[in-house]
C-alpha atoms as a PDB file:
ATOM      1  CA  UNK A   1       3.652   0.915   9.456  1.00  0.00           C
ATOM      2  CA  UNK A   2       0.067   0.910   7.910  1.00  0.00           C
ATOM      3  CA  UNK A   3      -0.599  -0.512   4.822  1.00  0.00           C
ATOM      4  CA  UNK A   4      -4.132  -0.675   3.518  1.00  0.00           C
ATOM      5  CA  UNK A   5      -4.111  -3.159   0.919  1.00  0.00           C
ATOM      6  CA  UNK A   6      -7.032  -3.181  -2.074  1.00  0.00           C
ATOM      7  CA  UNK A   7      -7.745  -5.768  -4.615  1.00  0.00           C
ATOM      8  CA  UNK A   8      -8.024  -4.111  -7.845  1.00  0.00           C
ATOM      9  CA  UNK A   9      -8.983  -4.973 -11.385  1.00  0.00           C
ATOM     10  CA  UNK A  10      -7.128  -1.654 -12.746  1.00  0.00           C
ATOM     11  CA  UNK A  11      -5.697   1.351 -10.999  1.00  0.00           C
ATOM     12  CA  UNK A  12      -2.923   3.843 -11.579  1.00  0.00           C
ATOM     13  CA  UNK A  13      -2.064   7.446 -10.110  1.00  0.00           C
ATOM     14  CA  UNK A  14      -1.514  10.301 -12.113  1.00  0.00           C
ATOM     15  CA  UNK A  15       0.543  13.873 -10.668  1.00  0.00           C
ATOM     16  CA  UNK A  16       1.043  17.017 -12.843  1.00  0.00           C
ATOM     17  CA  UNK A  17      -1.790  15.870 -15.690  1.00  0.00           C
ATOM     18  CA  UNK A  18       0.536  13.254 -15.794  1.00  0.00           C
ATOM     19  CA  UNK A  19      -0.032   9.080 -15.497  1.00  0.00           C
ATOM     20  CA  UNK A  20       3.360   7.760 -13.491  1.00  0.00           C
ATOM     21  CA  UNK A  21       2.061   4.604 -12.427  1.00  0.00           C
ATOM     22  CA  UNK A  22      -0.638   1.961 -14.072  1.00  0.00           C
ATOM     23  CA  UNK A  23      -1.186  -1.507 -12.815  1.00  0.00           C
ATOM     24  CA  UNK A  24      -3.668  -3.957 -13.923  1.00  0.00           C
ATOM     25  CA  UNK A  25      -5.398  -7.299 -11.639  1.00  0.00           C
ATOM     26  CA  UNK A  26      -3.218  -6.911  -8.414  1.00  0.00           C
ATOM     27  CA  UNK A  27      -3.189  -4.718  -5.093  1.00  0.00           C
ATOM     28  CA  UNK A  28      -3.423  -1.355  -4.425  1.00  0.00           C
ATOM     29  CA  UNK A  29      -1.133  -0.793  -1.518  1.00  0.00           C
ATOM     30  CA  UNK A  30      -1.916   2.822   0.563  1.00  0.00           C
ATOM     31  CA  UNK A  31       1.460   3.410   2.577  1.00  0.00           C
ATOM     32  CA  UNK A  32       1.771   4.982   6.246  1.00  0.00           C
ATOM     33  CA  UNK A  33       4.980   5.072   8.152  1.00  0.00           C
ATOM     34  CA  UNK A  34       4.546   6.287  11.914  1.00  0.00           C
ATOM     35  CA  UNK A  35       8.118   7.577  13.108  1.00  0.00           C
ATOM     36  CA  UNK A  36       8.503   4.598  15.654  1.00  0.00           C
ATOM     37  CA  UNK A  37       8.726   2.408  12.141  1.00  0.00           C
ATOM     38  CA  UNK A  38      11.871   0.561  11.442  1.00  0.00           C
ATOM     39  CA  UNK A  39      13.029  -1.592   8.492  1.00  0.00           C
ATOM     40  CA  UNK A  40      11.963  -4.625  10.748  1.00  0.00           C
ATOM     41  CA  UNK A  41       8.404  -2.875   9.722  1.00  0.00           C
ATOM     42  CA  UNK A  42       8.642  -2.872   6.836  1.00  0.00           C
ATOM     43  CA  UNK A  43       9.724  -6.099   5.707  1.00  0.00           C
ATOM     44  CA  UNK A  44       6.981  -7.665   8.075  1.00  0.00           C
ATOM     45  CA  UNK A  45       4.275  -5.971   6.012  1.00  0.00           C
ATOM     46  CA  UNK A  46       5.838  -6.965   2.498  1.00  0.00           C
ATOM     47  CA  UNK A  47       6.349 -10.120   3.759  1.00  0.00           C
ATOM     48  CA  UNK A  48       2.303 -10.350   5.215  1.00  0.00           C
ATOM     49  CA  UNK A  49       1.442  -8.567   1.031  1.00  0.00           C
ATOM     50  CA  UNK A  50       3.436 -11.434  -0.623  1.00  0.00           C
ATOM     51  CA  UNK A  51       1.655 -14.493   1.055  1.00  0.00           C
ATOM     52  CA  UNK A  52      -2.005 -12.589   1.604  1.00  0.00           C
ATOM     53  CA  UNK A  53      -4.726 -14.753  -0.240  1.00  0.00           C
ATOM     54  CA  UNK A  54      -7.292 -12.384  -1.612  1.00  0.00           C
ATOM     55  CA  UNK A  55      -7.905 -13.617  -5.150  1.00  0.00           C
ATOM     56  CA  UNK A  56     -10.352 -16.296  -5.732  1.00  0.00           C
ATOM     57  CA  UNK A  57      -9.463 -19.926  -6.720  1.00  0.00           C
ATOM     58  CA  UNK A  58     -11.925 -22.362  -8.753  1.00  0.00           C
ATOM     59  CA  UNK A  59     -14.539 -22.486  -6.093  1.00  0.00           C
ATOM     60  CA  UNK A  60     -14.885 -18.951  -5.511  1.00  0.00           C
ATOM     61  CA  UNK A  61     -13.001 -18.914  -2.314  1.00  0.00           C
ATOM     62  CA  UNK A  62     -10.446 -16.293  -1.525  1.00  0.00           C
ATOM     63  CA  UNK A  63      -7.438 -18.267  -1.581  1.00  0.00           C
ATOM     64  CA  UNK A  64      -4.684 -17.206  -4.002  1.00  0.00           C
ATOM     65  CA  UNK A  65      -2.164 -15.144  -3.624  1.00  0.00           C
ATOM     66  CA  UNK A  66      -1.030 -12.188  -5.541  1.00  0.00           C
ATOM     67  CA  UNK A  67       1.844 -14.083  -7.480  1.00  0.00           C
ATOM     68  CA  UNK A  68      -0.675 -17.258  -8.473  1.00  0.00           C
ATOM     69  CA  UNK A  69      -2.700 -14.579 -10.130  1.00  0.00           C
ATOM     70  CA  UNK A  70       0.163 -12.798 -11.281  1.00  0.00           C
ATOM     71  CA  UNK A  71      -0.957  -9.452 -10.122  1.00  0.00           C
ATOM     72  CA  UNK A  72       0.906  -6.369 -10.093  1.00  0.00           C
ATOM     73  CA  UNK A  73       1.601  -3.479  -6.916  1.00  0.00           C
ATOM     74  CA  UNK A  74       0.547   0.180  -7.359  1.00  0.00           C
ATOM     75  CA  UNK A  75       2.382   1.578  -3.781  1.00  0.00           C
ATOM     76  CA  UNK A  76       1.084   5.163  -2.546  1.00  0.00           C
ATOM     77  CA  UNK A  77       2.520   6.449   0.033  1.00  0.00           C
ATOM     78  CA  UNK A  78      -0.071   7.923   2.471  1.00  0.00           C
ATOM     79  CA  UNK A  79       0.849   9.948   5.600  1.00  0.00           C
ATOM     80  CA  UNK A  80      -2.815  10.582   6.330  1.00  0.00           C
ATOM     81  CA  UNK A  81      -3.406   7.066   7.320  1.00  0.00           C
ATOM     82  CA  UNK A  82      -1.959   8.275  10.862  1.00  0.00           C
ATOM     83  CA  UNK A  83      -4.614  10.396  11.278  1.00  0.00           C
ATOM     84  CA  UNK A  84      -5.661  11.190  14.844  1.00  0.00           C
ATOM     85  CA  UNK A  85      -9.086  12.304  14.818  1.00  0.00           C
ATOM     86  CA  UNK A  86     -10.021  12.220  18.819  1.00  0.00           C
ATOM     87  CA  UNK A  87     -10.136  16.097  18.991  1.00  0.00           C
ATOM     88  CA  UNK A  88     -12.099  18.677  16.692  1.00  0.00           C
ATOM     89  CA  UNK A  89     -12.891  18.135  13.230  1.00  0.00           C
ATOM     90  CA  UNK A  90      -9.193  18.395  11.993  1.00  0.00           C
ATOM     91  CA  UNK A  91      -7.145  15.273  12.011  1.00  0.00           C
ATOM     92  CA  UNK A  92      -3.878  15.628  13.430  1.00  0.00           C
ATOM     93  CA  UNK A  93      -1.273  14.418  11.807  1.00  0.00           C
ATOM     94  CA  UNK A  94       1.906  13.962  14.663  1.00  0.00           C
ATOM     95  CA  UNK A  95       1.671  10.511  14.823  1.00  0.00           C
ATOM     96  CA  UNK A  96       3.067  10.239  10.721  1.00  0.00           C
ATOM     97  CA  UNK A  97       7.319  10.165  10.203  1.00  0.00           C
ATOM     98  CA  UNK A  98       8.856  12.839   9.407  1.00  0.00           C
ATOM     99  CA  UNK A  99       9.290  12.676   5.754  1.00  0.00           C
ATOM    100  CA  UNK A 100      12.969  11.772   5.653  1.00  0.00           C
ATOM    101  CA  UNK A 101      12.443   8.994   7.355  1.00  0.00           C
ATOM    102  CA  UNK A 102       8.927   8.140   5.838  1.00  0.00           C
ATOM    103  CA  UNK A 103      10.572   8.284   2.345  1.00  0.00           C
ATOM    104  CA  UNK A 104      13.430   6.215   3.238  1.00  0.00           C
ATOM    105  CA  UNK A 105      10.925   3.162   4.721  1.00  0.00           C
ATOM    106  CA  UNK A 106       8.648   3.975   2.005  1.00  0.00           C
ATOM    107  CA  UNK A 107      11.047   3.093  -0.664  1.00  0.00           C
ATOM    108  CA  UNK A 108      12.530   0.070   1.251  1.00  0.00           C
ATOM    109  CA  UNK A 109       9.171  -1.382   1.748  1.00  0.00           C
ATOM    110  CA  UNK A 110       8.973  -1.097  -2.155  1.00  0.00           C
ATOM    111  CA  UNK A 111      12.118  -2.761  -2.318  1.00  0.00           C
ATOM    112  CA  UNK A 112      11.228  -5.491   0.079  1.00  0.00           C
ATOM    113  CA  UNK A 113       7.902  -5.799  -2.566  1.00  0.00           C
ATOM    114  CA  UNK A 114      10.243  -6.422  -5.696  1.00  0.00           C
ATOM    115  CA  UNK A 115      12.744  -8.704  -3.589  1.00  0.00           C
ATOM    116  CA  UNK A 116       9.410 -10.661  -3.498  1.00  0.00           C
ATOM    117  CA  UNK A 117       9.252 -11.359  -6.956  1.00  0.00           C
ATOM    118  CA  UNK A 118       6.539  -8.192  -8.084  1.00  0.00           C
ATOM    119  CA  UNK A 119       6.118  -5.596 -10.183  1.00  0.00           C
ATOM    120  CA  UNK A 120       5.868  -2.173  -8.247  1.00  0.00           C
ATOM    121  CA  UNK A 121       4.711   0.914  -9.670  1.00  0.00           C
ATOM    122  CA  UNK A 122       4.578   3.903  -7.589  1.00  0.00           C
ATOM    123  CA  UNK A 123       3.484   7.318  -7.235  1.00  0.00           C
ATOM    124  CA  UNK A 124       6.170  10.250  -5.791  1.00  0.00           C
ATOM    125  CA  UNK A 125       6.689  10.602  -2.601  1.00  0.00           C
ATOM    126  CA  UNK A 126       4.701  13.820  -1.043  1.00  0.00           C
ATOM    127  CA  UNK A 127       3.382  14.600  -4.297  1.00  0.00           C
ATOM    128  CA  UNK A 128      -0.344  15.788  -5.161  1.00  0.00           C
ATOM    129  CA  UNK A 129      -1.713  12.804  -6.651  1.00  0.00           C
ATOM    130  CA  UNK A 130      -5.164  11.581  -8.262  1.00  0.00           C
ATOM    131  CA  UNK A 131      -5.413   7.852  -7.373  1.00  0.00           C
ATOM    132  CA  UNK A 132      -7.589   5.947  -9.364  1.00  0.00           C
ATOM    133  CA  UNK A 133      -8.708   2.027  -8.234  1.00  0.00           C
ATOM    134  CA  UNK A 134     -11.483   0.087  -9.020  1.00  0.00           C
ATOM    135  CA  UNK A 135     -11.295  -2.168  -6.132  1.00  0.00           C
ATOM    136  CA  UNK A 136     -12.392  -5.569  -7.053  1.00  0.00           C
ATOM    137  CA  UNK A 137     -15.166  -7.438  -4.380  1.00  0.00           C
ATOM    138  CA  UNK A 138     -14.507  -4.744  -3.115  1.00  0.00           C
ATOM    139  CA  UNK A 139     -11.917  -6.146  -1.012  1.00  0.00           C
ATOM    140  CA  UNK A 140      -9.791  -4.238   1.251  1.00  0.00           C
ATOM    141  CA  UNK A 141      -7.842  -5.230   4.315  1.00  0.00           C
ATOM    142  CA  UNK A 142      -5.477  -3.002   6.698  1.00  0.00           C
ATOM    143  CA  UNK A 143      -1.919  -4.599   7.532  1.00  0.00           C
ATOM    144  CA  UNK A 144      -0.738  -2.732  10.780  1.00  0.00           C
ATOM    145  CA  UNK A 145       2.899  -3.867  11.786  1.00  0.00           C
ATOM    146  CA  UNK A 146       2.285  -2.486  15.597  1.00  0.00           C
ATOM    147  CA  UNK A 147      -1.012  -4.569  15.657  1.00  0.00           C
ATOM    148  CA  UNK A 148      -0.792  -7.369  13.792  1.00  0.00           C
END
């Protein structure tokens, strides 16, 4: 499982004209799930998001967490961060889940997030979606539960 995490000062998604998910100060969490991905995955990257200390404390130093701030979670999921991009000029996209199974880890890792204590908005699953995130710093850091 990828997740690429980004600190953000406001941010929501919006499918169909629509706005289905609006955080503001928190993390923008873009969601991959590779089909070799278990549960075990997932709950290793929520846990990672929970404790990860990208906000900055009195002396300017990043070292508060997402609850000390308390920051909220806008999760995307995002089968394009499996991209394989070694041949041509169109990514390949085999090494992404199937969708039954990327839903099902998708919405677990969510899960996993609220277990923690959060509030999780979302977008839909395989939907067209307009993400909006003004990343804060910017800051931006890639979990990787293969590579950690």
């Amino acid at each position: 499982m990828r997740v690429v995490i980004q600190k953000s000062l406001e941010s929501s998604v919006i499918i169909d004209k629509q706005m289905v998910g609006k955080i503001d100060k928190g993390f923008v969490l873009l969601v991959g799930v590779t089909h070799e991905d278990t549960q075990a995955d997932a709950e290793y990257c929520a846990r990672k998001i929970a404790k990860m200390r990208l906000f900055e404390d009195e002396n300017d130093k990043m070292n508060l967490s997402l609850a000390e701030v308390e920051g909220q979670i806008l999760s995307i999921s995002q089968f394009t961060l499996f991209a394989n991009t070694k041949k041509g000029n169109r990514p390949s996209y085999t090494e992404a889940a199937r969708p039954e199974l990327a839903e099902e880890l998708y919405d677990y890792f969510n899960e996993q997030l609220r277990g923690h204590g959060f509030e999780v908005e979302t977008g839909r699953f395989g939907a067209m979606m307009q993400v909006s995130i003004l990343n804060d710093g910017p800051v931006t850091v890639l979990i990787d539960s293969k590579n950690p």
